[in-house]
N, C-alpha and C. Protein backbone atom coordinates (compact mmCIF):
# COMPACT_ATOMS: atom_id res chain seq x y z
N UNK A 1 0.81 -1.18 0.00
CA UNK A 1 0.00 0.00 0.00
C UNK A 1 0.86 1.26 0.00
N UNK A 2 1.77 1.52 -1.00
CA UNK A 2 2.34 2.59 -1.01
C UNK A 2 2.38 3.11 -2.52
N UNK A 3 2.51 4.50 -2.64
CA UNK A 3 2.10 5.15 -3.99
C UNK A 3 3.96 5.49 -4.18
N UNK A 4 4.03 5.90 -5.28
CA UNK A 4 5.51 6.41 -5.79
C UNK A 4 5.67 7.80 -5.13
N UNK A 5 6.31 7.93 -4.65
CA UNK A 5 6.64 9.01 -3.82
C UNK A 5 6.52 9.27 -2.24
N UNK A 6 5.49 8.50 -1.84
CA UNK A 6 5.55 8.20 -0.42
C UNK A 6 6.26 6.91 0.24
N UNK A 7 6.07 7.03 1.76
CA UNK A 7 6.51 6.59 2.36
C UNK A 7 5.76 5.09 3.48
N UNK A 8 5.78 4.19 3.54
CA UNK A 8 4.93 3.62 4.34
C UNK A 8 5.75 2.50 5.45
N UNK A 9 5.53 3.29 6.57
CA UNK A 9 6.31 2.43 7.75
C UNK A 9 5.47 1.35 8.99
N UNK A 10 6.29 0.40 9.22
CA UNK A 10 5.54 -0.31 9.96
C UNK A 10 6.56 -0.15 11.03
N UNK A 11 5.90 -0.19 12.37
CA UNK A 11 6.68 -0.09 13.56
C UNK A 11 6.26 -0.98 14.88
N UNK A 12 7.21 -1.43 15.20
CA UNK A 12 6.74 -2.10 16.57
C UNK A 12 8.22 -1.72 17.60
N UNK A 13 7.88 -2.19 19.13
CA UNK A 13 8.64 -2.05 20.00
C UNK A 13 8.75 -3.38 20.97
N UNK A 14 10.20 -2.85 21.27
CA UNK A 14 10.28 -4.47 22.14
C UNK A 14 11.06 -4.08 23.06
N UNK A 15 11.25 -3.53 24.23
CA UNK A 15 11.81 -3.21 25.08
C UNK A 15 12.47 -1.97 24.59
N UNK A 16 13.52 -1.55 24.64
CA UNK A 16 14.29 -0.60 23.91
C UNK A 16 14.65 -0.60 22.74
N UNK A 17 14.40 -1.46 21.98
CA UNK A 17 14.50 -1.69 20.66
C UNK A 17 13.08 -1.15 19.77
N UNK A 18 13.48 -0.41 18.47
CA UNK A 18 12.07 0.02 18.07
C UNK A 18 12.25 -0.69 16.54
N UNK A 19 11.88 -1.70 16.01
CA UNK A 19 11.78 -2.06 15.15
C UNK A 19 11.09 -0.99 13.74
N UNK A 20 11.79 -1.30 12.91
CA UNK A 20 11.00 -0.04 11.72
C UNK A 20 11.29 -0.75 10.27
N UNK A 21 10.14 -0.80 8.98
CA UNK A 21 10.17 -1.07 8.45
C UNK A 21 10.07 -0.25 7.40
N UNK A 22 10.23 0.39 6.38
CA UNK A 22 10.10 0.92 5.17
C UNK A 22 9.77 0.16 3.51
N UNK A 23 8.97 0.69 3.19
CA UNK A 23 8.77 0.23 1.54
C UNK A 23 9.11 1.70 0.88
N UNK A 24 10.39 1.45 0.08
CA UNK A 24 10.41 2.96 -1.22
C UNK A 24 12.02 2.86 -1.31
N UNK A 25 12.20 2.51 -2.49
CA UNK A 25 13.44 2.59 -2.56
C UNK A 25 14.44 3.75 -2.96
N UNK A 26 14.28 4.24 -2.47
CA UNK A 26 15.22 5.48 -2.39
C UNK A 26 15.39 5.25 -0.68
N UNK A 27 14.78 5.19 0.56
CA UNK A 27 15.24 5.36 1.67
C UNK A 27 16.78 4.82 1.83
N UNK A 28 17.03 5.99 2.74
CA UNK A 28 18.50 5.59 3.24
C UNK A 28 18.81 6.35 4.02
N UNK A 29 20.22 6.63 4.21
CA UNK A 29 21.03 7.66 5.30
C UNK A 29 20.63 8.84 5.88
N UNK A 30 19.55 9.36 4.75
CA UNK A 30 18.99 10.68 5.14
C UNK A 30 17.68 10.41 6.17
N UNK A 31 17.01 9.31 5.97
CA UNK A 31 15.84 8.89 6.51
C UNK A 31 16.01 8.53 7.87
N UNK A 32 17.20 7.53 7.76
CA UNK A 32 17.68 7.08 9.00
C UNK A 32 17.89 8.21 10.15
N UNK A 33 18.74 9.13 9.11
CA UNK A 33 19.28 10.12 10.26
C UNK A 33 18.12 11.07 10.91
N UNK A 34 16.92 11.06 10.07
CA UNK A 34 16.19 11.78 10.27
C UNK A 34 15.48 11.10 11.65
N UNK A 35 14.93 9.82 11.08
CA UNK A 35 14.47 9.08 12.50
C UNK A 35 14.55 8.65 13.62
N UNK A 36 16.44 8.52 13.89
CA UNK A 36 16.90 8.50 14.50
C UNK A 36 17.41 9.72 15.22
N UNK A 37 16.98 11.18 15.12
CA UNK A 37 16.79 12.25 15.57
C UNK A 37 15.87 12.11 16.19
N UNK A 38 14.60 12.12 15.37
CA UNK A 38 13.28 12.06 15.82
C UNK A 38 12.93 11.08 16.80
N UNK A 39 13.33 10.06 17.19
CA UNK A 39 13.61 8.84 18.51
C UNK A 39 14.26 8.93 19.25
N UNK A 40 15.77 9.67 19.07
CA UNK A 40 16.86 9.58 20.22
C UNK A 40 17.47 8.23 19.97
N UNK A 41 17.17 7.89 18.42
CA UNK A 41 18.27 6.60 18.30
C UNK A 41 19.66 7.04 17.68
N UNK A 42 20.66 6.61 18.07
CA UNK A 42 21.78 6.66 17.54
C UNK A 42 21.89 5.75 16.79
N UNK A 43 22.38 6.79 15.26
CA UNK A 43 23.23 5.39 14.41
C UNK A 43 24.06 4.51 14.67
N UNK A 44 24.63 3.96 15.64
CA UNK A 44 25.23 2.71 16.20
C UNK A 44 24.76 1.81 17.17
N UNK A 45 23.15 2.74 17.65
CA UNK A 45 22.07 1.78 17.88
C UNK A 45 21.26 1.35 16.60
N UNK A 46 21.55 1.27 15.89
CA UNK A 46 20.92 0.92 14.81
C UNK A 46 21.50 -0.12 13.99
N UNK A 47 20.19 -0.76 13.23
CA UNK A 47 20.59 -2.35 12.55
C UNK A 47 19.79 -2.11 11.60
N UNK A 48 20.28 -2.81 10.22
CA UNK A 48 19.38 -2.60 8.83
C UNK A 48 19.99 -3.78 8.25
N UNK A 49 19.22 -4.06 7.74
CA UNK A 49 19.26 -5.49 6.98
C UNK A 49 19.13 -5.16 4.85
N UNK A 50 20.12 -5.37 4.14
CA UNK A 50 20.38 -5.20 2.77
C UNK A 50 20.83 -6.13 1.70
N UNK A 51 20.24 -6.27 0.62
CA UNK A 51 20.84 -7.18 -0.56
C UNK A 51 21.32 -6.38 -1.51
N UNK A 52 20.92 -4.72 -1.89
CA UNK A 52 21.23 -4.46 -3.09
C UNK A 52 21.98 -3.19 -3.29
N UNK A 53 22.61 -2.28 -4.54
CA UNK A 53 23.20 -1.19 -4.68
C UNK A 53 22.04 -0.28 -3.95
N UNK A 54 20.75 -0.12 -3.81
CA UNK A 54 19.89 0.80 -3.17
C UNK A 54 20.52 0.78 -1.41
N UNK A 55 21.12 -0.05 -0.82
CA UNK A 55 21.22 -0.17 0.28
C UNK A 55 22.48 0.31 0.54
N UNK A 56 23.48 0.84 0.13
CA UNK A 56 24.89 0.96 0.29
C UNK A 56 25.05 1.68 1.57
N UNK A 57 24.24 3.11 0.88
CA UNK A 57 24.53 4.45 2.20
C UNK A 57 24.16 3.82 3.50
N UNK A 58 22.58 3.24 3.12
CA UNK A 58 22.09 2.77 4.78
C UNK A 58 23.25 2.09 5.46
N UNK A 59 23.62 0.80 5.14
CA UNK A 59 24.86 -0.27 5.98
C UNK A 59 25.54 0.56 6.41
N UNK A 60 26.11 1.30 5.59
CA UNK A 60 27.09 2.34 5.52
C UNK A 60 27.01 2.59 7.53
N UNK A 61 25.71 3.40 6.93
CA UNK A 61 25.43 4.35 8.76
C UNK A 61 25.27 3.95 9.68
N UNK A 62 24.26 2.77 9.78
CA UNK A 62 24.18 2.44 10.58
C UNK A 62 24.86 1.65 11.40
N UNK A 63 25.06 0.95 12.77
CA UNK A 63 26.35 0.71 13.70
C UNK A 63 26.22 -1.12 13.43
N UNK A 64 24.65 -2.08 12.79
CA UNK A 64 25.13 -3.07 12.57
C UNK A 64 24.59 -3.20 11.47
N UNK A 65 24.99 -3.42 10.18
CA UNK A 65 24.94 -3.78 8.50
C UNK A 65 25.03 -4.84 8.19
N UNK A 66 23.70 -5.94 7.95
CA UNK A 66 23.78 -7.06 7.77
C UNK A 66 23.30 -7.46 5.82
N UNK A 67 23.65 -8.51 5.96
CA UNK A 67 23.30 -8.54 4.32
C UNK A 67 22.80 -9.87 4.48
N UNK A 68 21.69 -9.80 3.60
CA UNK A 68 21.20 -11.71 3.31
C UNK A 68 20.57 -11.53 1.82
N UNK A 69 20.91 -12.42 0.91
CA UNK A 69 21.11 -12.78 -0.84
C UNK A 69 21.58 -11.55 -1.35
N UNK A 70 22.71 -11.07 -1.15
CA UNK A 70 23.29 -9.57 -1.15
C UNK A 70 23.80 -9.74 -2.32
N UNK A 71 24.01 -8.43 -3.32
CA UNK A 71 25.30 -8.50 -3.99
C UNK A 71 26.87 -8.42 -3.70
N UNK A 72 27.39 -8.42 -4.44
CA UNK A 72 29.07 -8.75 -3.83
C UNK A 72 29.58 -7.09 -2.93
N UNK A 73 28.68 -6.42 -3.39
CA UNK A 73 29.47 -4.76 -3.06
C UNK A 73 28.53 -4.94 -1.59
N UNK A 74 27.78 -5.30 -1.57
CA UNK A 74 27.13 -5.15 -0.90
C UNK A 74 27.67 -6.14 1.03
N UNK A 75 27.64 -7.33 0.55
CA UNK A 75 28.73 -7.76 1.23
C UNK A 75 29.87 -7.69 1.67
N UNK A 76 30.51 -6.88 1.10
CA UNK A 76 32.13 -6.09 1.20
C UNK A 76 31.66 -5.15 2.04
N UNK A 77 30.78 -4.14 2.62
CA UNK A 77 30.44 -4.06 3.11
C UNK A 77 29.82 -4.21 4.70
N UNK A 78 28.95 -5.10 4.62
CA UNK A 78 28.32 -5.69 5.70
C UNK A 78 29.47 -5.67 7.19
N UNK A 79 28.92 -5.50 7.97
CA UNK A 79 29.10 -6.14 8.94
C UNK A 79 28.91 -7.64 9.29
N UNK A 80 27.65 -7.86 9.15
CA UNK A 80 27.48 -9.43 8.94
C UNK A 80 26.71 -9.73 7.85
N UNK A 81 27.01 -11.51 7.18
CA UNK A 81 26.52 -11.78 6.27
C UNK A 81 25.52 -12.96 6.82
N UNK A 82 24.35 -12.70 6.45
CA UNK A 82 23.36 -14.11 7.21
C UNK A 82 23.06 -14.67 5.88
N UNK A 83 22.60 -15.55 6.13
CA UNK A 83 21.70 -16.67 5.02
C UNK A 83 20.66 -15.93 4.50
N UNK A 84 20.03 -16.46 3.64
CA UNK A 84 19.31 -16.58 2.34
C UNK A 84 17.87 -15.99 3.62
N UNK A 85 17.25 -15.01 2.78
CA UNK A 85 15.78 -14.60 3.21
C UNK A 85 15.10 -15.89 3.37
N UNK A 86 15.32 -16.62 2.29
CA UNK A 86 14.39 -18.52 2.10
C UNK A 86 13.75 -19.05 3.58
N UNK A 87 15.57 -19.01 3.62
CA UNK A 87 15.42 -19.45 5.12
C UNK A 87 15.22 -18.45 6.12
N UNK A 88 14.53 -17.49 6.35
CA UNK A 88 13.92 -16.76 7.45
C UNK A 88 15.26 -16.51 8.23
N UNK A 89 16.27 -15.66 7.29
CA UNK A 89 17.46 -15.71 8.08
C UNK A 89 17.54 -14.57 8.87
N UNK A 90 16.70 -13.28 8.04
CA UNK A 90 16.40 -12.08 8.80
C UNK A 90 15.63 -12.16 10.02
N UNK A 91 14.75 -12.78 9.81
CA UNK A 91 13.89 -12.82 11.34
C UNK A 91 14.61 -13.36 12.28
N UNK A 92 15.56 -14.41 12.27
CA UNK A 92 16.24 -15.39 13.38
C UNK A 92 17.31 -14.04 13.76
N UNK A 93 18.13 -13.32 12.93
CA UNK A 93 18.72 -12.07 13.22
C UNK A 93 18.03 -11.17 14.03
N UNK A 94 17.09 -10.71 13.79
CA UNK A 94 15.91 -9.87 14.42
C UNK A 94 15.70 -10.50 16.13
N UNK A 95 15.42 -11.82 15.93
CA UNK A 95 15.13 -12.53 17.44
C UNK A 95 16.11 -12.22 17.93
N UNK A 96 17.66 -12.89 17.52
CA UNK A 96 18.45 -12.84 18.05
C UNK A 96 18.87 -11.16 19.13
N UNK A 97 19.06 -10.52 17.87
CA UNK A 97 18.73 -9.18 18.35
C UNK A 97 18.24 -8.38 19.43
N UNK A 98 16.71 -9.12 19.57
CA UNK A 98 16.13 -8.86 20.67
C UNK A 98 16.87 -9.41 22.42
N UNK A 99 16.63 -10.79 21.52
CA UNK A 99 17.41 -11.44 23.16
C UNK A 99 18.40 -10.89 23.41
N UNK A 100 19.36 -10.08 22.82
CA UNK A 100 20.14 -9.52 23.12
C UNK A 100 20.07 -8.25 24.02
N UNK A 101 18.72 -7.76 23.65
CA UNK A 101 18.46 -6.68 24.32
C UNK A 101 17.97 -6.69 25.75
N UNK A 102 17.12 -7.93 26.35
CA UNK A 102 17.04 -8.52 27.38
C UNK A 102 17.75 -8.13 28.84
């Protein structure tokens, strides 16, 4: 449900962690920084998950840059490389994540 030019976010919370989702590919570094103003999150509290050249700046900023079915630039990159979306590799990252926050 998003038109070309807007924005559509899904959000949830889990203790101190604020989960955020975006559809539009152009988001990135500027968005981040913006939201993470607007929250009091710091970019090195922050985690984004990427496969493609649209994702560069984001990994870039944020403090953990993960990649799953990434391209090669994209991986050079990363902080971490997880498995294949197939396998629900982002979500087990995401859990993990959380328990971490615990």
């Amino acid at each position: 449900m998003w038109e070309k030019n807007s924005l559509y976010f899904r959000n949830s919370t889990r203790g101190s962690l604020r989960l955020h989702s975006s559809i539009l590919p152009s988001v990135g570094k500027s968005a981040l920084a913006q939201l993470g103003e607007l929250w009091e999150i710091k970019p090195e509290e922050m985690a984004a998950f990427g496969d493609g050249g649209n994702d560069f700046e984001m990994l870039q900023f944020v403090g953990q840059g993960f990649a799953s079915d990434a391209i090669p630039s994209i991986k050079a990159i990363a902080d971490h490389i997880i498995g294949s979306n197939e396998a629900e590799s982002v979500l087990t990252q995401i859990k993990k994540i959380l328990v971490a926050e615990k």
